[in-house]
N, C-alpha and C. Protein backbone atom coordinates (compact mmCIF):
# COMPACT_ATOMS: atom_id res chain seq x y z
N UNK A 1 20.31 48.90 38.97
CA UNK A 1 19.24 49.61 38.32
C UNK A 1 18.11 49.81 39.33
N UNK A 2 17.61 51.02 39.37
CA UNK A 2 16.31 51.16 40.12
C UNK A 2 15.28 50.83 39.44
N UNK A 3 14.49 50.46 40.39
CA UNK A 3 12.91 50.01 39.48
C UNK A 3 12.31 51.09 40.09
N UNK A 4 10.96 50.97 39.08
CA UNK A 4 10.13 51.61 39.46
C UNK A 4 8.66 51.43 40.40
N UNK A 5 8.54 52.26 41.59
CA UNK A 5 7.85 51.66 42.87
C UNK A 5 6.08 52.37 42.31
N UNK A 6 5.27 51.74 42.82
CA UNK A 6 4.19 52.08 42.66
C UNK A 6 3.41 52.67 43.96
N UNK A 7 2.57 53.55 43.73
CA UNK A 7 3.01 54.71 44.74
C UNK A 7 2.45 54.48 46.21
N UNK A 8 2.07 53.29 45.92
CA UNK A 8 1.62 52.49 47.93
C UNK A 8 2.64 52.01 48.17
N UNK A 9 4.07 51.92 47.96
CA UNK A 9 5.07 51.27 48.20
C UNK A 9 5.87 52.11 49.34
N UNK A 10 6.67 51.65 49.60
CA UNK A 10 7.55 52.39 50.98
C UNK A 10 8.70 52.73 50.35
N UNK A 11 9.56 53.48 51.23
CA UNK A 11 10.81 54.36 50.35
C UNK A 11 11.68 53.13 50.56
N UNK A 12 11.69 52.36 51.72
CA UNK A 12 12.75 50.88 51.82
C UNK A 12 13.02 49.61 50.73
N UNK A 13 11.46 49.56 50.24
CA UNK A 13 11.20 48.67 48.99
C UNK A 13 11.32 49.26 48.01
N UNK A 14 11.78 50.18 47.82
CA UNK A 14 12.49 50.81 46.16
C UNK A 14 14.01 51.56 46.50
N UNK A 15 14.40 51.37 47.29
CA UNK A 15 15.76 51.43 47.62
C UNK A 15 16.74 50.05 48.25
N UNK A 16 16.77 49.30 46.91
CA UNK A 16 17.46 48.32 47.36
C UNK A 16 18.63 47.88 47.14
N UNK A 17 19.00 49.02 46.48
CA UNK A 17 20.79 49.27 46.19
C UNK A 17 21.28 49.52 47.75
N UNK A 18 21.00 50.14 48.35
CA UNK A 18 21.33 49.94 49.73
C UNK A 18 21.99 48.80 50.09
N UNK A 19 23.59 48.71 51.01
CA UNK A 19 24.29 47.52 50.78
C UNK A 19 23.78 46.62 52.49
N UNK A 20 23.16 47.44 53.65
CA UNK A 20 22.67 46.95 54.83
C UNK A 20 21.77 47.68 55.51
N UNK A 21 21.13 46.83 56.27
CA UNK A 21 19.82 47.96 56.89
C UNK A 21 20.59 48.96 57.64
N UNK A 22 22.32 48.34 58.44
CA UNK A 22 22.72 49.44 59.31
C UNK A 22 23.50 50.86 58.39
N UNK A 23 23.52 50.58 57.15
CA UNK A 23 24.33 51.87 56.31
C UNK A 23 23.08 52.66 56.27
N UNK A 24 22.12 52.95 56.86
CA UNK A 24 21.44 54.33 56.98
C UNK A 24 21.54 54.80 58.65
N UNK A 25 21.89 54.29 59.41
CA UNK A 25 22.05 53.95 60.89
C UNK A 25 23.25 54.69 61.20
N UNK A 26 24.08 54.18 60.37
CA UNK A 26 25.71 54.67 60.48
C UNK A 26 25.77 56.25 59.88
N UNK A 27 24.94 56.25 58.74
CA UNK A 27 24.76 57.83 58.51
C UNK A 27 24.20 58.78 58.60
N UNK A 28 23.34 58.13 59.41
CA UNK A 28 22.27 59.28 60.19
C UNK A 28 23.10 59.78 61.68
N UNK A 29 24.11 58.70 62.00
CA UNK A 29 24.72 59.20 63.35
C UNK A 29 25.76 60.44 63.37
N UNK A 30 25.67 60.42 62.64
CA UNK A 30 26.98 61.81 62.71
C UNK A 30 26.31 63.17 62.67
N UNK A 31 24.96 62.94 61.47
CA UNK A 31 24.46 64.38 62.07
C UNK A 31 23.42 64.72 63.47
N UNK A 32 23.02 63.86 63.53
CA UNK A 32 22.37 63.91 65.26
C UNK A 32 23.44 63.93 66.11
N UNK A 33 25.12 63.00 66.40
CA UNK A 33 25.61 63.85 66.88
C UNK A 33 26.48 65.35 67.26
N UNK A 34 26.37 65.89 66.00
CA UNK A 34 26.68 67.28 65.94
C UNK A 34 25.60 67.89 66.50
N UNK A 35 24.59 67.91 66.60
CA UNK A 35 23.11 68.40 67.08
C UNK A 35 23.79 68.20 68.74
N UNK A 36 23.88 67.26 69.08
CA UNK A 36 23.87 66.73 70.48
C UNK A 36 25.45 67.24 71.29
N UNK A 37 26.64 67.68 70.43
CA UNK A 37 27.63 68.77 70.66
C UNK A 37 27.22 70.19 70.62
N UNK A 38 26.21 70.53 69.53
CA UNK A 38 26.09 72.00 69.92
C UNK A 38 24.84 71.85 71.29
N UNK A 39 23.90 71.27 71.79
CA UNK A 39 23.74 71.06 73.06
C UNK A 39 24.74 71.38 74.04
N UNK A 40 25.14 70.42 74.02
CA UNK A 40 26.34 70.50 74.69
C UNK A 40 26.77 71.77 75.49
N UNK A 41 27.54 72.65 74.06
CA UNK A 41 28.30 73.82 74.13
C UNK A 41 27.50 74.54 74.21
N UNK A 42 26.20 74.81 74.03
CA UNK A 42 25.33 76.03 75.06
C UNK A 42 25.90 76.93 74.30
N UNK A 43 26.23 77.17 73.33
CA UNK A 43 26.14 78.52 72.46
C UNK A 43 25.15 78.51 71.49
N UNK A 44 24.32 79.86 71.56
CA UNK A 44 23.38 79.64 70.85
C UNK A 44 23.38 79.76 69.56
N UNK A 45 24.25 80.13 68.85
CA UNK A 45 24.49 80.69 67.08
C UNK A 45 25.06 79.17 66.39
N UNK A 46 26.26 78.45 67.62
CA UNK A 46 26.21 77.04 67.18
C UNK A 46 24.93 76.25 67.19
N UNK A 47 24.73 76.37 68.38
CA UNK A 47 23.25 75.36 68.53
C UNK A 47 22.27 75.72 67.08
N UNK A 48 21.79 76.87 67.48
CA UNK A 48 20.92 77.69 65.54
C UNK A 48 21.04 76.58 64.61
N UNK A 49 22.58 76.95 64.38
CA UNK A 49 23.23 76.64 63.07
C UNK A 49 22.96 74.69 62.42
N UNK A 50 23.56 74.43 63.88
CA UNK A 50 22.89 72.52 63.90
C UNK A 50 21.65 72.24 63.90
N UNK A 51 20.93 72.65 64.45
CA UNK A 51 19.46 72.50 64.31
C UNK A 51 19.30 72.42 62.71
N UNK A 52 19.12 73.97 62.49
CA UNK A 52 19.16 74.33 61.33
C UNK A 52 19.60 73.38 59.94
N UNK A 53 21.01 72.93 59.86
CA UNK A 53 21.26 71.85 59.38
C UNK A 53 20.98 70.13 59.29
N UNK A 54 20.47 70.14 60.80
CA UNK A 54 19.84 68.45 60.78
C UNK A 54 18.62 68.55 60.36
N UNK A 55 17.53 69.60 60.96
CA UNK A 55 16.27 69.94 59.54
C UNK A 55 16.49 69.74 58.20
N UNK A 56 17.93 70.48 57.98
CA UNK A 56 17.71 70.21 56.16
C UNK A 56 18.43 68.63 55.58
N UNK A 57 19.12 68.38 56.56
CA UNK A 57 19.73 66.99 56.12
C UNK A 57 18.21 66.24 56.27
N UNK A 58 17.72 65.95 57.14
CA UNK A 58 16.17 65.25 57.55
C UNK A 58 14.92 65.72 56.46
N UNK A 59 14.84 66.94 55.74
CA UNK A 59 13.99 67.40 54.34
C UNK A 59 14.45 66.81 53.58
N UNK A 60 15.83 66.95 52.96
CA UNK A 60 16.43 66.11 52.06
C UNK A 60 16.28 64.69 51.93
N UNK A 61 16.68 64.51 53.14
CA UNK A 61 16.83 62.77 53.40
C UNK A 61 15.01 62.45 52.46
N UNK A 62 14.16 62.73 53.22
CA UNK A 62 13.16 62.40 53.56
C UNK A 62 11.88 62.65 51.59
N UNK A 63 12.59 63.89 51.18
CA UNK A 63 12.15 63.97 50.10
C UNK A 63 13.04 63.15 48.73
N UNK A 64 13.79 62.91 48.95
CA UNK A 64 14.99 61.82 48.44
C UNK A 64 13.83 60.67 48.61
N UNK A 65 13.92 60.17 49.16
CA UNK A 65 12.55 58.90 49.47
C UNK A 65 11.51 58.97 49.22
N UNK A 66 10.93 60.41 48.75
CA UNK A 66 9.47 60.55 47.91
C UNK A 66 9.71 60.47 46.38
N UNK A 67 10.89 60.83 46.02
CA UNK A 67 11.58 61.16 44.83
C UNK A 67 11.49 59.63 44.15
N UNK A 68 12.16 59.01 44.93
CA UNK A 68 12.22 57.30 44.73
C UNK A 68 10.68 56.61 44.57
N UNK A 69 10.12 57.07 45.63
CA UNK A 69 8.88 56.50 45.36
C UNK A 69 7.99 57.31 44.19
N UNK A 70 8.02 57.96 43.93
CA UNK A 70 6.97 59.06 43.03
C UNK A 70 7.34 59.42 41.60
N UNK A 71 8.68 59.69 41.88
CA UNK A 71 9.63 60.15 40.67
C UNK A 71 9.12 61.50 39.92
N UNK A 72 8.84 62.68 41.26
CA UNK A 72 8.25 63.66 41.10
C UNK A 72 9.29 64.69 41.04
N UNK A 73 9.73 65.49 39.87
CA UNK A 73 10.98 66.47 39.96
C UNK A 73 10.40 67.38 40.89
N UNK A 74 9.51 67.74 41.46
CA UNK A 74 9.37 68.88 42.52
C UNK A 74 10.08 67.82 43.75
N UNK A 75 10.28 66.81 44.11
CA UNK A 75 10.77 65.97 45.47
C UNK A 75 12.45 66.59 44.99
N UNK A 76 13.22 66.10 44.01
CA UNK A 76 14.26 65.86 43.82
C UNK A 76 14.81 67.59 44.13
N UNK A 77 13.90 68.91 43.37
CA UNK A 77 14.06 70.33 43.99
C UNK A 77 14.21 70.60 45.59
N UNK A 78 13.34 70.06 46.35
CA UNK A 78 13.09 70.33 47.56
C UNK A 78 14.51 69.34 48.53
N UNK A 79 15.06 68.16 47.89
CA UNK A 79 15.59 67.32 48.40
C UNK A 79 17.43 68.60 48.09
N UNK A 80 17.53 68.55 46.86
CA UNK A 80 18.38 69.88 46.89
C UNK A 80 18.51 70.87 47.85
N UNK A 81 17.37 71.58 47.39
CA UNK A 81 17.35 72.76 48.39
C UNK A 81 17.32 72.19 50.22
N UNK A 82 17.27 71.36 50.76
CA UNK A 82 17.42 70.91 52.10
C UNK A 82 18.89 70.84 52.06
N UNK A 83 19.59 70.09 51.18
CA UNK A 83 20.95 69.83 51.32
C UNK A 83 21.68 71.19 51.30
N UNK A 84 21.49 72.41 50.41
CA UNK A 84 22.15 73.78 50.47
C UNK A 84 21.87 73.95 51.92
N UNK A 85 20.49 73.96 52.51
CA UNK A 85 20.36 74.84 53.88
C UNK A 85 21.24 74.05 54.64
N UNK A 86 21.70 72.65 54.73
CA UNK A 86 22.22 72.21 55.37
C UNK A 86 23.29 72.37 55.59
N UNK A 87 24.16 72.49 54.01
CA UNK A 87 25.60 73.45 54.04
C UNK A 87 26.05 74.41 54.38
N UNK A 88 24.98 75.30 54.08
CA UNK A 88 25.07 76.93 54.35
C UNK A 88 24.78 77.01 56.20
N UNK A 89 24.19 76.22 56.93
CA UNK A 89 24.19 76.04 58.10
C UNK A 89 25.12 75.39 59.25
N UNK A 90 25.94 74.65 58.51
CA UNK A 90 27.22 74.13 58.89
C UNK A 90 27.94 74.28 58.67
N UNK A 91 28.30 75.22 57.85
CA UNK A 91 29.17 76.17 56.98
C UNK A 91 29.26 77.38 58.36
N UNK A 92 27.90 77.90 58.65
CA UNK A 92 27.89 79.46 59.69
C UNK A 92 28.53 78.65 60.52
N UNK A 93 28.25 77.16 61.16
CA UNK A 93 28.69 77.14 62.66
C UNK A 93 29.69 76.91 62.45
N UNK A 94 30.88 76.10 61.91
CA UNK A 94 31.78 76.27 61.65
C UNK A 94 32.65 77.54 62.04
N UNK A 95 31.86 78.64 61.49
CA UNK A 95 32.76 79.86 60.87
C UNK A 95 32.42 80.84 62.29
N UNK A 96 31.33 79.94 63.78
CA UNK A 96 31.03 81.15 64.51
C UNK A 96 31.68 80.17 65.44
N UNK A 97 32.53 78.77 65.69
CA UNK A 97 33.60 77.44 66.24
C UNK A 97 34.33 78.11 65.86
N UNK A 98 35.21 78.85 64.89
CA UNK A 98 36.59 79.11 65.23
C UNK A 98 36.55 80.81 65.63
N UNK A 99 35.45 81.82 65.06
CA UNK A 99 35.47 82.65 65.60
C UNK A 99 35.60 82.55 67.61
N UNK A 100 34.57 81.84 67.71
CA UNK A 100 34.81 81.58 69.28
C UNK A 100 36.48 80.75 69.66
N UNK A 101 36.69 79.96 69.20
CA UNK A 101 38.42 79.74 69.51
C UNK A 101 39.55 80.90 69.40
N UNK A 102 39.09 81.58 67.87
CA UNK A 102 39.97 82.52 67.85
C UNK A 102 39.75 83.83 69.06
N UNK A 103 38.87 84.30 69.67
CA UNK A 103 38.53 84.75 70.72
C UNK A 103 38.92 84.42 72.21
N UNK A 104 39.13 83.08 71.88
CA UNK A 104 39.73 82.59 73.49
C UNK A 104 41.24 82.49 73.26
N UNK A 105 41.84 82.55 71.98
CA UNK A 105 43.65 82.44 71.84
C UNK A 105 43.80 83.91 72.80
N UNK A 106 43.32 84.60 71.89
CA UNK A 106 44.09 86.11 72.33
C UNK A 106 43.69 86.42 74.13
């Protein structure tokens, strides 16, 4: 059960269903390193696209934790809408990764 945080509280002290300090560690790494592959690959519509998506995973994340602390339905809207841009942005690079493969078969 969540309790309810009072609003000088931190997003850590009302998230204590959390099973270790490192299970936010472990899931923050996968999208910084997709960020750090489209680097990498120096294409710019991939690169866009990751950026683009670790912004909205990082809005989300971040209003998710105001949501908890505040229990303000405008946090829980905005925490949504970060997660779509994030899909819809990893969704394009995806779809401009195999366009570029399918370009190098032929």
């Amino acid at each position: 059960m969540l309790r309810r945080a009072s609003p000088g509280r931190s997003c850590t002290a009302t998230s204590g269903w959390r099973s270790t300090p490192a299970s936010g560690w472990c899931s923050g790494w996968p999208r910084s390193g997709t960020l750090v592959q489209a680097i990498a690959n120096r294409r710019r519509g991939i690169l866009i696209s990751a950026a683009v998506g670790f912004i909205g995973v990082l809005g989300a994340g971040f209003n998710g934790g105001s949501y908890l602390n505040y229990h303000e339905d405008f946090s829980s809207m905005i925490m949504a809408t970060g997660f779509a841009v994030a899909v819809v942005a990893y969704s394009a690079g995806l779809y401009l990764a195999s366009e570029t493969t399918q370009t190098a078969d032929t």
